[in-house]
ModelCIF file with pLDDT and N, C-alpha, C, O atoms, coordinates in Angstrom:
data_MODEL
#
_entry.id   MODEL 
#
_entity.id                         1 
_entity.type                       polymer 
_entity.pdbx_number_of_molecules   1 
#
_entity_poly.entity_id                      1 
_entity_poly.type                           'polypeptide(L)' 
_entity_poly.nstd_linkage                   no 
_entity_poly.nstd_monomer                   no 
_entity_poly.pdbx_seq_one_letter_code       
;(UNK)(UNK)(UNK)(UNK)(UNK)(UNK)(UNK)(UNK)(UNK)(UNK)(UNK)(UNK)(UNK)(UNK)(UNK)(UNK)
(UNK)(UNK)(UNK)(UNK)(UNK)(UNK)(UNK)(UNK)(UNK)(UNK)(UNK)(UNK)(UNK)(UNK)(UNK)(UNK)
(UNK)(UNK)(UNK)(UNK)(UNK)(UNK)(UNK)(UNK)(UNK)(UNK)(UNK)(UNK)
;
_entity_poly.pdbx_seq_one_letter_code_can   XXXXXXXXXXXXXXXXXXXXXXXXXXXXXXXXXXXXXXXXXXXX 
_entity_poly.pdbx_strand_id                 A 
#
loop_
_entity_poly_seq.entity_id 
_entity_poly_seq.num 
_entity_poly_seq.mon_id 
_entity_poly_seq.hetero 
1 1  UNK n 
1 2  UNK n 
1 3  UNK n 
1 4  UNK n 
1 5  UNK n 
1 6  UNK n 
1 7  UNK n 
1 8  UNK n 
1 9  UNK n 
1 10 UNK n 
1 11 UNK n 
1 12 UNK n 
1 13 UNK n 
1 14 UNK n 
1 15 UNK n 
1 16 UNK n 
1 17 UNK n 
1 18 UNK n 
1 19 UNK n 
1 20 UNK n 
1 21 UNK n 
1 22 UNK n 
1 23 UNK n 
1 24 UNK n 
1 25 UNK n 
1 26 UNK n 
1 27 UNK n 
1 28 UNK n 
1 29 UNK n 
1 30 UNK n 
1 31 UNK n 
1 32 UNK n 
1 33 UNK n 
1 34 UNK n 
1 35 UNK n 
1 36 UNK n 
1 37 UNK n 
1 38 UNK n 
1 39 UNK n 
1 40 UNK n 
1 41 UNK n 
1 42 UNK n 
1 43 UNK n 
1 44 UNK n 
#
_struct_asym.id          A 
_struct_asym.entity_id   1 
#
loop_
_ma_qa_metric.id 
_ma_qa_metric.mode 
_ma_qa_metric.name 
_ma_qa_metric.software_group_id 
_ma_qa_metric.type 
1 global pLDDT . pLDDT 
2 local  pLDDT . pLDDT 
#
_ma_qa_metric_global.metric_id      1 
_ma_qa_metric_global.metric_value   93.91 
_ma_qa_metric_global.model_id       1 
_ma_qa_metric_global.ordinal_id     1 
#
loop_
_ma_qa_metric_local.label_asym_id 
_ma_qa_metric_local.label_comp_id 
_ma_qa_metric_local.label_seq_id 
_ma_qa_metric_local.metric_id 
_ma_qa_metric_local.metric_value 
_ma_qa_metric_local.model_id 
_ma_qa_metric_local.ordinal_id 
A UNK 1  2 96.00 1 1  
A UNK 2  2 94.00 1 2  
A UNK 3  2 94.00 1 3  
A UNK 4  2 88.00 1 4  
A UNK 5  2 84.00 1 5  
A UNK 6  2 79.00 1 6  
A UNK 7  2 75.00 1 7  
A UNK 8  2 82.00 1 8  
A UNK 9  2 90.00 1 9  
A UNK 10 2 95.00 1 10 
A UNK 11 2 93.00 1 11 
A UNK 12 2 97.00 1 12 
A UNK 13 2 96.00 1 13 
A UNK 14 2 97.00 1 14 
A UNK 15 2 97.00 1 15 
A UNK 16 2 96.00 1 16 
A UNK 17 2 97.00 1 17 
A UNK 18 2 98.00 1 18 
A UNK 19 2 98.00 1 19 
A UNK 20 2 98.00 1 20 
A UNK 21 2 98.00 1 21 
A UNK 22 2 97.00 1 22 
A UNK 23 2 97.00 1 23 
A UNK 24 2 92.00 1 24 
A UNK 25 2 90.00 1 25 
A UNK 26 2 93.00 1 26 
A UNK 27 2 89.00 1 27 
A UNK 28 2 87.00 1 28 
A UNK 29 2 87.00 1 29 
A UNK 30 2 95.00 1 30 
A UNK 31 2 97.00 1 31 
A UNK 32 2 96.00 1 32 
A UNK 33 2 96.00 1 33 
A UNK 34 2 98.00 1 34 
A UNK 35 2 98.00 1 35 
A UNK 36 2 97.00 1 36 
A UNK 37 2 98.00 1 37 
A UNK 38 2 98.00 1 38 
A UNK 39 2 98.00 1 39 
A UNK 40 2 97.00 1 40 
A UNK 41 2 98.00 1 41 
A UNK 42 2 98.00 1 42 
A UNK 43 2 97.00 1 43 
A UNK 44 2 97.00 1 44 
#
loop_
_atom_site.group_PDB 
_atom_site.id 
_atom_site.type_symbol 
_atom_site.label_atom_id 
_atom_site.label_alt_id 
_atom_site.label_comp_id 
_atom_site.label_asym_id 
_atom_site.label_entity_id 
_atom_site.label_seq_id 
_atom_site.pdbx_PDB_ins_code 
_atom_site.Cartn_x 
_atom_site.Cartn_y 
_atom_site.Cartn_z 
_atom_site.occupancy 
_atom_site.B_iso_or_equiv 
_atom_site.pdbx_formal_charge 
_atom_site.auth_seq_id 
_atom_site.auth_comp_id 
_atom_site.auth_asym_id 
_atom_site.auth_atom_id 
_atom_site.pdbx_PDB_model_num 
ATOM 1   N N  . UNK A 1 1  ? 0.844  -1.193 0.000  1.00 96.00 ? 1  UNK A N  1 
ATOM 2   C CA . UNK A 1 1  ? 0.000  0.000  0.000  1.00 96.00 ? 1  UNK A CA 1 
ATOM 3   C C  . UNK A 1 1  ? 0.879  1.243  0.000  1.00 96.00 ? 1  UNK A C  1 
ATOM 4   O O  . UNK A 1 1  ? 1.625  1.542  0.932  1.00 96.00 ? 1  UNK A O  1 
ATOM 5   N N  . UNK A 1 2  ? 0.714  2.014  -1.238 1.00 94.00 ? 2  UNK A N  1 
ATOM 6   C CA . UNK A 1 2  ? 1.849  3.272  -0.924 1.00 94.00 ? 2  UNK A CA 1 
ATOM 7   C C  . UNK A 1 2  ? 1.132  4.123  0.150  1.00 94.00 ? 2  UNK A C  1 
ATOM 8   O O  . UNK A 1 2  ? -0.059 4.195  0.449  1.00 94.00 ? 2  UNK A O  1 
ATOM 9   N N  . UNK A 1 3  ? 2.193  4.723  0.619  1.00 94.00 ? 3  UNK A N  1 
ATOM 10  C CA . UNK A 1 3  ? 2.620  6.005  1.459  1.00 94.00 ? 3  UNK A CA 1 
ATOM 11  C C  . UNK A 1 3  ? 3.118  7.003  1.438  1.00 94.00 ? 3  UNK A C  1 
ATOM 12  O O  . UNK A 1 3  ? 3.790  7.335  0.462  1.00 94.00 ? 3  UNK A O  1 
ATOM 13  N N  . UNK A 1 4  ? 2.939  7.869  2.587  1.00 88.00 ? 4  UNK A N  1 
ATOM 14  C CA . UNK A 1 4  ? 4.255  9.250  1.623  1.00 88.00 ? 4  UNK A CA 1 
ATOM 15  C C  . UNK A 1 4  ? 5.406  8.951  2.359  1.00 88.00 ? 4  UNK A C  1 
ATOM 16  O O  . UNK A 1 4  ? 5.638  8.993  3.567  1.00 88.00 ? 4  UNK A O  1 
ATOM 17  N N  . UNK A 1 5  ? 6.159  8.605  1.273  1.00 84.00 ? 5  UNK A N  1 
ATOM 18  C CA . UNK A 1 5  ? 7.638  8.393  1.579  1.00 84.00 ? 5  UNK A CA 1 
ATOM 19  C C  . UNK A 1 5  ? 8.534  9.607  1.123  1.00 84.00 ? 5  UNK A C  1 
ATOM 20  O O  . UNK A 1 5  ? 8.685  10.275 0.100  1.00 84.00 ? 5  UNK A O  1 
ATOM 21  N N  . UNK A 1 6  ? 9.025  9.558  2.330  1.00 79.00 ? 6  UNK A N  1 
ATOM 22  C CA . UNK A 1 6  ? 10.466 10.841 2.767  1.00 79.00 ? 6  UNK A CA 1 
ATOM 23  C C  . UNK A 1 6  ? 11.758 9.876  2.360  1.00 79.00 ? 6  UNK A C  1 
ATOM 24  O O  . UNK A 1 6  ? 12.013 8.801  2.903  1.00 79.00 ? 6  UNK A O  1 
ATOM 25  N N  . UNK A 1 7  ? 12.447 10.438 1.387  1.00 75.00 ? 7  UNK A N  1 
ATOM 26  C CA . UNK A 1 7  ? 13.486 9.607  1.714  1.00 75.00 ? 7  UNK A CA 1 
ATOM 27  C C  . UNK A 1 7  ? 14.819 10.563 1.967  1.00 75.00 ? 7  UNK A C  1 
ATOM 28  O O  . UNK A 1 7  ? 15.215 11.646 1.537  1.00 75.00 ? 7  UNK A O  1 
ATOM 29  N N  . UNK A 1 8  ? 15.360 9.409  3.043  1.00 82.00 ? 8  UNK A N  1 
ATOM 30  C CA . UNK A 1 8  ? 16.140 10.132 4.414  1.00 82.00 ? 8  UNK A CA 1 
ATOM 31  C C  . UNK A 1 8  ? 17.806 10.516 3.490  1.00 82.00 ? 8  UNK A C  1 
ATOM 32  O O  . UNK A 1 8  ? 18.486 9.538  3.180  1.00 82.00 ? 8  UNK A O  1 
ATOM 33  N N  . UNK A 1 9  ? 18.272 11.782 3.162  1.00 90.00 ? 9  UNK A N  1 
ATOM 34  C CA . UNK A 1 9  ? 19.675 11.367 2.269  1.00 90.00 ? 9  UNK A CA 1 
ATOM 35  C C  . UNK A 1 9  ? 20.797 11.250 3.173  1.00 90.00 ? 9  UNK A C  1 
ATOM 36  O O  . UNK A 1 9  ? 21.989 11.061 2.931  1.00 90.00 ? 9  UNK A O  1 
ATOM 37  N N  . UNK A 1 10 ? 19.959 11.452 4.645  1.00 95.00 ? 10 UNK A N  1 
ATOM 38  C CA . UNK A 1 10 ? 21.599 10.732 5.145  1.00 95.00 ? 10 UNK A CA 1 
ATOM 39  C C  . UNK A 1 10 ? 21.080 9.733  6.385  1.00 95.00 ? 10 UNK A C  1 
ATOM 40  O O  . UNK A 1 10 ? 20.095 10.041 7.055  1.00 95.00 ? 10 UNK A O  1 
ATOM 41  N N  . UNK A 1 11 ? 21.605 8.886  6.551  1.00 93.00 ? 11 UNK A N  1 
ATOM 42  C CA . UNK A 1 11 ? 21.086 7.372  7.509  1.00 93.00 ? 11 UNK A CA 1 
ATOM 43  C C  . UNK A 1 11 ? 22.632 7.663  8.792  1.00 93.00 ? 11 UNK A C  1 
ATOM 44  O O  . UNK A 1 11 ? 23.685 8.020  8.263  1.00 93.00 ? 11 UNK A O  1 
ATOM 45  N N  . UNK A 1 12 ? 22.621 7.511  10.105 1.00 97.00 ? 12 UNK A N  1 
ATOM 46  C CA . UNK A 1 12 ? 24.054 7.405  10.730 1.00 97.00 ? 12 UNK A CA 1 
ATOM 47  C C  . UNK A 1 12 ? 23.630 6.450  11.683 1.00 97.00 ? 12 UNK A C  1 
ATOM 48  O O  . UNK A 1 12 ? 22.488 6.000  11.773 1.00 97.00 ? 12 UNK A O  1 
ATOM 49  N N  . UNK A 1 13 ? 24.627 6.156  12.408 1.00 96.00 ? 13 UNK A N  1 
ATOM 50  C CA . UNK A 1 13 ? 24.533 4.451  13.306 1.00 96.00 ? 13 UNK A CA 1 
ATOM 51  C C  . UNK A 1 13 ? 25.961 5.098  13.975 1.00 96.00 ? 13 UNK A C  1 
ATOM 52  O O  . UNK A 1 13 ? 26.552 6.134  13.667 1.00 96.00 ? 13 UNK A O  1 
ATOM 53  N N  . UNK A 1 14 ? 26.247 4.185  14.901 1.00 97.00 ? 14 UNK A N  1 
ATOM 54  C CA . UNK A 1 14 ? 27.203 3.898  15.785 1.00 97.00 ? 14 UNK A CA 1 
ATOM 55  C C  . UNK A 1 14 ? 28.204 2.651  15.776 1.00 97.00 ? 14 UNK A C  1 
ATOM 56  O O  . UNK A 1 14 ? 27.714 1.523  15.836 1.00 97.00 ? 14 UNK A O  1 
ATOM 57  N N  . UNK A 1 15 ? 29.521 2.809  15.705 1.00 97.00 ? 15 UNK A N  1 
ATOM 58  C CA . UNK A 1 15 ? 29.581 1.723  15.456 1.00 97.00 ? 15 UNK A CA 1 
ATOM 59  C C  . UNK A 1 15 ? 30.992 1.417  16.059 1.00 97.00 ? 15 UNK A C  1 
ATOM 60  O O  . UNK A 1 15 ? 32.067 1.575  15.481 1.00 97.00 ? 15 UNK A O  1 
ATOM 61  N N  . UNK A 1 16 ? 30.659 0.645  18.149 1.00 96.00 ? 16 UNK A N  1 
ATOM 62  C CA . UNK A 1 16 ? 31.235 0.896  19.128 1.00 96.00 ? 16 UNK A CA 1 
ATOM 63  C C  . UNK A 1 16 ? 32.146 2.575  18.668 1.00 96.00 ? 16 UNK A C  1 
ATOM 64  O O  . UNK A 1 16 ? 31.594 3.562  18.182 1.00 96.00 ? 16 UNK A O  1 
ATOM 65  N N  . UNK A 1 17 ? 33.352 2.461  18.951 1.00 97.00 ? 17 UNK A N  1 
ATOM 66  C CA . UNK A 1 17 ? 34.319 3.770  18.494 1.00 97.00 ? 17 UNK A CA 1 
ATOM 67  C C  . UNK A 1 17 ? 33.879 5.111  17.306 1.00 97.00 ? 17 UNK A C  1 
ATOM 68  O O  . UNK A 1 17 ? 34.003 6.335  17.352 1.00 97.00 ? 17 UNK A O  1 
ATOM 69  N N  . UNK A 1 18 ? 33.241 4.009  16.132 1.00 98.00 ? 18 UNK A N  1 
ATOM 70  C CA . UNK A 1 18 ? 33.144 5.221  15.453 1.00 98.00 ? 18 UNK A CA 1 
ATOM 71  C C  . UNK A 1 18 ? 32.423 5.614  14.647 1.00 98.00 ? 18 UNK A C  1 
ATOM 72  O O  . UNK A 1 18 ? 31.922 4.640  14.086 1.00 98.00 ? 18 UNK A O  1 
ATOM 73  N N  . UNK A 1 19 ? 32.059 6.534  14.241 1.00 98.00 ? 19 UNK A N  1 
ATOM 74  C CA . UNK A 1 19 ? 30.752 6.821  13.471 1.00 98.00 ? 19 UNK A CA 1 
ATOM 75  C C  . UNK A 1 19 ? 30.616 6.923  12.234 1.00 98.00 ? 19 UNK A C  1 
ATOM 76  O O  . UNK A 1 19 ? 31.224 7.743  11.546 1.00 98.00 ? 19 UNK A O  1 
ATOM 77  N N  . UNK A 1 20 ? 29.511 5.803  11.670 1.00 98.00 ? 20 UNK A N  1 
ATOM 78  C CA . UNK A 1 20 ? 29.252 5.607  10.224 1.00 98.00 ? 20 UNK A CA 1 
ATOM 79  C C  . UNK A 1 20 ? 28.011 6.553  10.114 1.00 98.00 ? 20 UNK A C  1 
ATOM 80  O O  . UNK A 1 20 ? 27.256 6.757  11.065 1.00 98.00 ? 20 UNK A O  1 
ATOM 81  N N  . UNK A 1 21 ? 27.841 7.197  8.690  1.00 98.00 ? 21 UNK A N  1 
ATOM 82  C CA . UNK A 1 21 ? 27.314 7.804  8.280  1.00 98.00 ? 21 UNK A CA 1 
ATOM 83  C C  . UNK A 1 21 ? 27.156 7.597  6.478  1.00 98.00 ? 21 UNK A C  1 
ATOM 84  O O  . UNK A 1 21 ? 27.979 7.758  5.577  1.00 98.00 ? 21 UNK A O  1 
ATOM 85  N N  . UNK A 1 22 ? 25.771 7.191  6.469  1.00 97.00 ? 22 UNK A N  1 
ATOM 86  C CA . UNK A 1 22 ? 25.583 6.670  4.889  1.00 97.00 ? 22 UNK A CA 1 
ATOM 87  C C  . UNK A 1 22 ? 25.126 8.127  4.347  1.00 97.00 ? 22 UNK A C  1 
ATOM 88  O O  . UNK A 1 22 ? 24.347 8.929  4.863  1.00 97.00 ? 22 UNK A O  1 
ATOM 89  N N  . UNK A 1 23 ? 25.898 8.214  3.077  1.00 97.00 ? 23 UNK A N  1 
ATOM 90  C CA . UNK A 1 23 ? 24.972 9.594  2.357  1.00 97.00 ? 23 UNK A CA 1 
ATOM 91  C C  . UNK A 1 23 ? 24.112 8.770  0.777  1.00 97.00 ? 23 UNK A C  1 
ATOM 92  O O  . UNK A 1 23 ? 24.646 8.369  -0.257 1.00 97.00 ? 23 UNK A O  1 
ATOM 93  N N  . UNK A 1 24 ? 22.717 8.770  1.161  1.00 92.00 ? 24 UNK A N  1 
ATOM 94  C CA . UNK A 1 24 ? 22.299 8.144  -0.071 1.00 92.00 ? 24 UNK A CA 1 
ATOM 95  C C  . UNK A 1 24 ? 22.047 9.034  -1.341 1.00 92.00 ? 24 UNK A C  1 
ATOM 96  O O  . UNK A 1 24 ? 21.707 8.498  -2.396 1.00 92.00 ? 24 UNK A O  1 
ATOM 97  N N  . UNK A 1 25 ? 22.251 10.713 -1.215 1.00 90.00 ? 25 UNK A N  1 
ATOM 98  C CA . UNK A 1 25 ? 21.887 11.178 -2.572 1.00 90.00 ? 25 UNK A CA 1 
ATOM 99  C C  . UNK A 1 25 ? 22.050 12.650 -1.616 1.00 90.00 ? 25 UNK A C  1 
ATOM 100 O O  . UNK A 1 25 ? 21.965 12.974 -0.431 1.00 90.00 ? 25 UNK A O  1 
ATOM 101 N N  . UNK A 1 26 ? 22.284 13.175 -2.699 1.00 93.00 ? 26 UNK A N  1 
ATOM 102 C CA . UNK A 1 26 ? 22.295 14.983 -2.640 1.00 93.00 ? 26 UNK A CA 1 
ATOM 103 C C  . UNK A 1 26 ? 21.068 15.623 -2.781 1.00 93.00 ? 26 UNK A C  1 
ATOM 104 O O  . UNK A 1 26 ? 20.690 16.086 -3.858 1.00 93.00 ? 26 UNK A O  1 
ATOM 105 N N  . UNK A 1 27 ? 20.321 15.683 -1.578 1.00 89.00 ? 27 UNK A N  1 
ATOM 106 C CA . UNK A 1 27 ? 19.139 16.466 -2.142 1.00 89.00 ? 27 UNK A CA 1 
ATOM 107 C C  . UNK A 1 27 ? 19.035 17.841 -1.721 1.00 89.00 ? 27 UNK A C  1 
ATOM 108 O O  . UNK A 1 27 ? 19.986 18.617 -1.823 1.00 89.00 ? 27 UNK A O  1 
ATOM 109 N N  . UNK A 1 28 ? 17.906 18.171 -1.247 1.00 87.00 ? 28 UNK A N  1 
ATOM 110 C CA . UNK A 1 28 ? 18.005 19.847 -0.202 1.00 87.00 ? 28 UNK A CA 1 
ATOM 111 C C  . UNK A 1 28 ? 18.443 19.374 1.169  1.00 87.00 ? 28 UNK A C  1 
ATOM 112 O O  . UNK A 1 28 ? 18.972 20.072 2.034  1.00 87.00 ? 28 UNK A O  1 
ATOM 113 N N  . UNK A 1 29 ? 18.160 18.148 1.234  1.00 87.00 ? 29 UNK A N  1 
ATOM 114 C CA . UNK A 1 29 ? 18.071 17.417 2.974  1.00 87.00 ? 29 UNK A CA 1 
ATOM 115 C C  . UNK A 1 29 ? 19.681 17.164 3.253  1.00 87.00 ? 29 UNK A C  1 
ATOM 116 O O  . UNK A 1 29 ? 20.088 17.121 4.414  1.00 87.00 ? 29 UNK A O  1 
ATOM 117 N N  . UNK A 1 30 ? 20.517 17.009 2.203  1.00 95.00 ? 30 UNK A N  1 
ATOM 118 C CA . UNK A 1 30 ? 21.501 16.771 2.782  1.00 95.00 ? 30 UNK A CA 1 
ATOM 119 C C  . UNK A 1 30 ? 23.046 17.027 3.237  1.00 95.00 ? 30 UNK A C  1 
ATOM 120 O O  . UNK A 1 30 ? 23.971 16.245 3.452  1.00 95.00 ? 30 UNK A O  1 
ATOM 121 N N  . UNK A 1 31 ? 22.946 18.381 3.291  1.00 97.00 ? 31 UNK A N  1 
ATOM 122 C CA . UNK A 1 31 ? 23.582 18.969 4.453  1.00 97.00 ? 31 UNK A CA 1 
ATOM 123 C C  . UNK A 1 31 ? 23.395 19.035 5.980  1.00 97.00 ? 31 UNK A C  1 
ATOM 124 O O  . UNK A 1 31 ? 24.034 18.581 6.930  1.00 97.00 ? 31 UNK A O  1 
ATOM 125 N N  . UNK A 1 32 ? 22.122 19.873 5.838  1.00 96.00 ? 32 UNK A N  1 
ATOM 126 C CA . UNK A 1 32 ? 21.470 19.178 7.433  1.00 96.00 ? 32 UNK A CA 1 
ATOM 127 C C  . UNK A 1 32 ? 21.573 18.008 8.301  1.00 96.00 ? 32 UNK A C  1 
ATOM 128 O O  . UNK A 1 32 ? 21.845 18.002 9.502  1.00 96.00 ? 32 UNK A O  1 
ATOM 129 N N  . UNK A 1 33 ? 21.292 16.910 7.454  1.00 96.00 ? 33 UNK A N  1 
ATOM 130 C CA . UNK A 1 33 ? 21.310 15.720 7.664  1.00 96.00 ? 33 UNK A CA 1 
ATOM 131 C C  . UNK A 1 33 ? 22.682 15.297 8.184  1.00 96.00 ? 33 UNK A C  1 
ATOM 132 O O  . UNK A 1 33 ? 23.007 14.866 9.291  1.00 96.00 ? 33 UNK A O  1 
ATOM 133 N N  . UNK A 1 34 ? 23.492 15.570 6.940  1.00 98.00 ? 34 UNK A N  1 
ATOM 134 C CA . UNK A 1 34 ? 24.889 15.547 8.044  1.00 98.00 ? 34 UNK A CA 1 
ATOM 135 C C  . UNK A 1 34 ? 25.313 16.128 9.249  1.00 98.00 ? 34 UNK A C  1 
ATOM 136 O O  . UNK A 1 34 ? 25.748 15.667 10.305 1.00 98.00 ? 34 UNK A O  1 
ATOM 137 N N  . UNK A 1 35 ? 25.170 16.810 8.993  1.00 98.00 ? 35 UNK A N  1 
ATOM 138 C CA . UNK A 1 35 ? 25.329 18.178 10.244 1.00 98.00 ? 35 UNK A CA 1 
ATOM 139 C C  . UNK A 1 35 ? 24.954 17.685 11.411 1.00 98.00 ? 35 UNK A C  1 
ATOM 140 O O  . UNK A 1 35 ? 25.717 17.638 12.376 1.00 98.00 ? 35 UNK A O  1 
ATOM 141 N N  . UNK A 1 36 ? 23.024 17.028 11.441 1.00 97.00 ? 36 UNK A N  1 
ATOM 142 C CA . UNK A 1 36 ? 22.466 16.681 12.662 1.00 97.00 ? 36 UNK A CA 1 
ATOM 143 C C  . UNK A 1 36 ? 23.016 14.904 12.968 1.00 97.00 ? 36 UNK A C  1 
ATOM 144 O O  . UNK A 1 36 ? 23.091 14.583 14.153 1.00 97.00 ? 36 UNK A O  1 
ATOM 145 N N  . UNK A 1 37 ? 23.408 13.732 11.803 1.00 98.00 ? 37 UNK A N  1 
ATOM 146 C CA . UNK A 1 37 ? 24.192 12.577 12.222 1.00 98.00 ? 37 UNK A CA 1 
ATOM 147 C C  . UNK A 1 37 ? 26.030 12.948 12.618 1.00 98.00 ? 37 UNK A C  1 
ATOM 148 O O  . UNK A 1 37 ? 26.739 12.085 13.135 1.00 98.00 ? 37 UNK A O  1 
ATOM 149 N N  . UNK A 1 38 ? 26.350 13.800 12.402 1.00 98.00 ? 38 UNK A N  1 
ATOM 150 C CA . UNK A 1 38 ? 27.665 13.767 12.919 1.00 98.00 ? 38 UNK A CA 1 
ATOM 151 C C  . UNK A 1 38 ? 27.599 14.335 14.442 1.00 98.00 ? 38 UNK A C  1 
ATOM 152 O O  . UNK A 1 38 ? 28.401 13.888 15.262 1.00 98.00 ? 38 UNK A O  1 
ATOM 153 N N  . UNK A 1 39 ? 26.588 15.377 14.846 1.00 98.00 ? 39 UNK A N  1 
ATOM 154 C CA . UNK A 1 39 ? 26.032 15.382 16.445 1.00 98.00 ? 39 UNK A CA 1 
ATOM 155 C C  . UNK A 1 39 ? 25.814 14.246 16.969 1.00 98.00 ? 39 UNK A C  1 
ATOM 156 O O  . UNK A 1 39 ? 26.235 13.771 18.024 1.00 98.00 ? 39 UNK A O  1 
ATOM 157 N N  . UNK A 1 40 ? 24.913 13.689 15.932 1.00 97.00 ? 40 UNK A N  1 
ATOM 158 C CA . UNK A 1 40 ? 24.286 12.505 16.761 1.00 97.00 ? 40 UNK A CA 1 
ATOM 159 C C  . UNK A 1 40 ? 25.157 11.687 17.029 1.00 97.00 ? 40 UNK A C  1 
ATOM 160 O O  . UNK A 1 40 ? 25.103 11.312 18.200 1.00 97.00 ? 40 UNK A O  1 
ATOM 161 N N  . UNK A 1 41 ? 26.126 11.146 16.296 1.00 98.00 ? 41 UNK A N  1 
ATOM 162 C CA . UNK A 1 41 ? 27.266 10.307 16.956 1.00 98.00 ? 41 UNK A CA 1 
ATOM 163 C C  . UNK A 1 41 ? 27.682 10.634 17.927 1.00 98.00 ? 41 UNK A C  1 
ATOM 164 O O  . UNK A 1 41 ? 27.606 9.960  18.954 1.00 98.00 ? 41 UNK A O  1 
ATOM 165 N N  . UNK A 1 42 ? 28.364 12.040 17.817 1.00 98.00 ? 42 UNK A N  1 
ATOM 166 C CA . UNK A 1 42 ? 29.370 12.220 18.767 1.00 98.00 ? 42 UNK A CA 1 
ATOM 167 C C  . UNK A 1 42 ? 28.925 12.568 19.776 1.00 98.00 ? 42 UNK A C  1 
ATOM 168 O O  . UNK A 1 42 ? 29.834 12.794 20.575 1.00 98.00 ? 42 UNK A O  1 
ATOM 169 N N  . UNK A 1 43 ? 27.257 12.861 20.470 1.00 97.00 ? 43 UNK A N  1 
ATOM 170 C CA . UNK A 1 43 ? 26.895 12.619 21.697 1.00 97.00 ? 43 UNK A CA 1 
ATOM 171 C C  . UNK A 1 43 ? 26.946 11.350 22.146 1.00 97.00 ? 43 UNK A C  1 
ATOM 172 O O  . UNK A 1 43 ? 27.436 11.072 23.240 1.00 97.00 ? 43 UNK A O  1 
ATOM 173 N N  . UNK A 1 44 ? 26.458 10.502 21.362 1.00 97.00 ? 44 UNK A N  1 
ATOM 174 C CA . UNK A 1 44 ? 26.363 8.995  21.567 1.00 97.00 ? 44 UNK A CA 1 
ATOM 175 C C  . UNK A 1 44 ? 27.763 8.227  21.673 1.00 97.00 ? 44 UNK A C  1 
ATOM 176 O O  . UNK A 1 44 ? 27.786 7.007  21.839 1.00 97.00 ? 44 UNK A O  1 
#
């Protein structure tokens, strides 16, 4: 059943020591996106 799908251009995880960060595409979203997963690691 479709939906409205957002798709996310940047995905980040933890990974023990260090932080992965997938960039799936250049959109308007993805600067931000980095910006707010490279925080998010490095609080975590």
């Amino acid at each position: 059943t479709r939906t409205t799908i957002v798709v996310p251009a940047v995905e980040e995880r933890v990974e023990a020591d260090v932080g992965y960060i997938r960039i799936g595409t250049f959109s308007e979203q993805t600067y931000e996106g980095l910006r707010k997963g490279i925080d998010k690691v490095n609080a975590e």
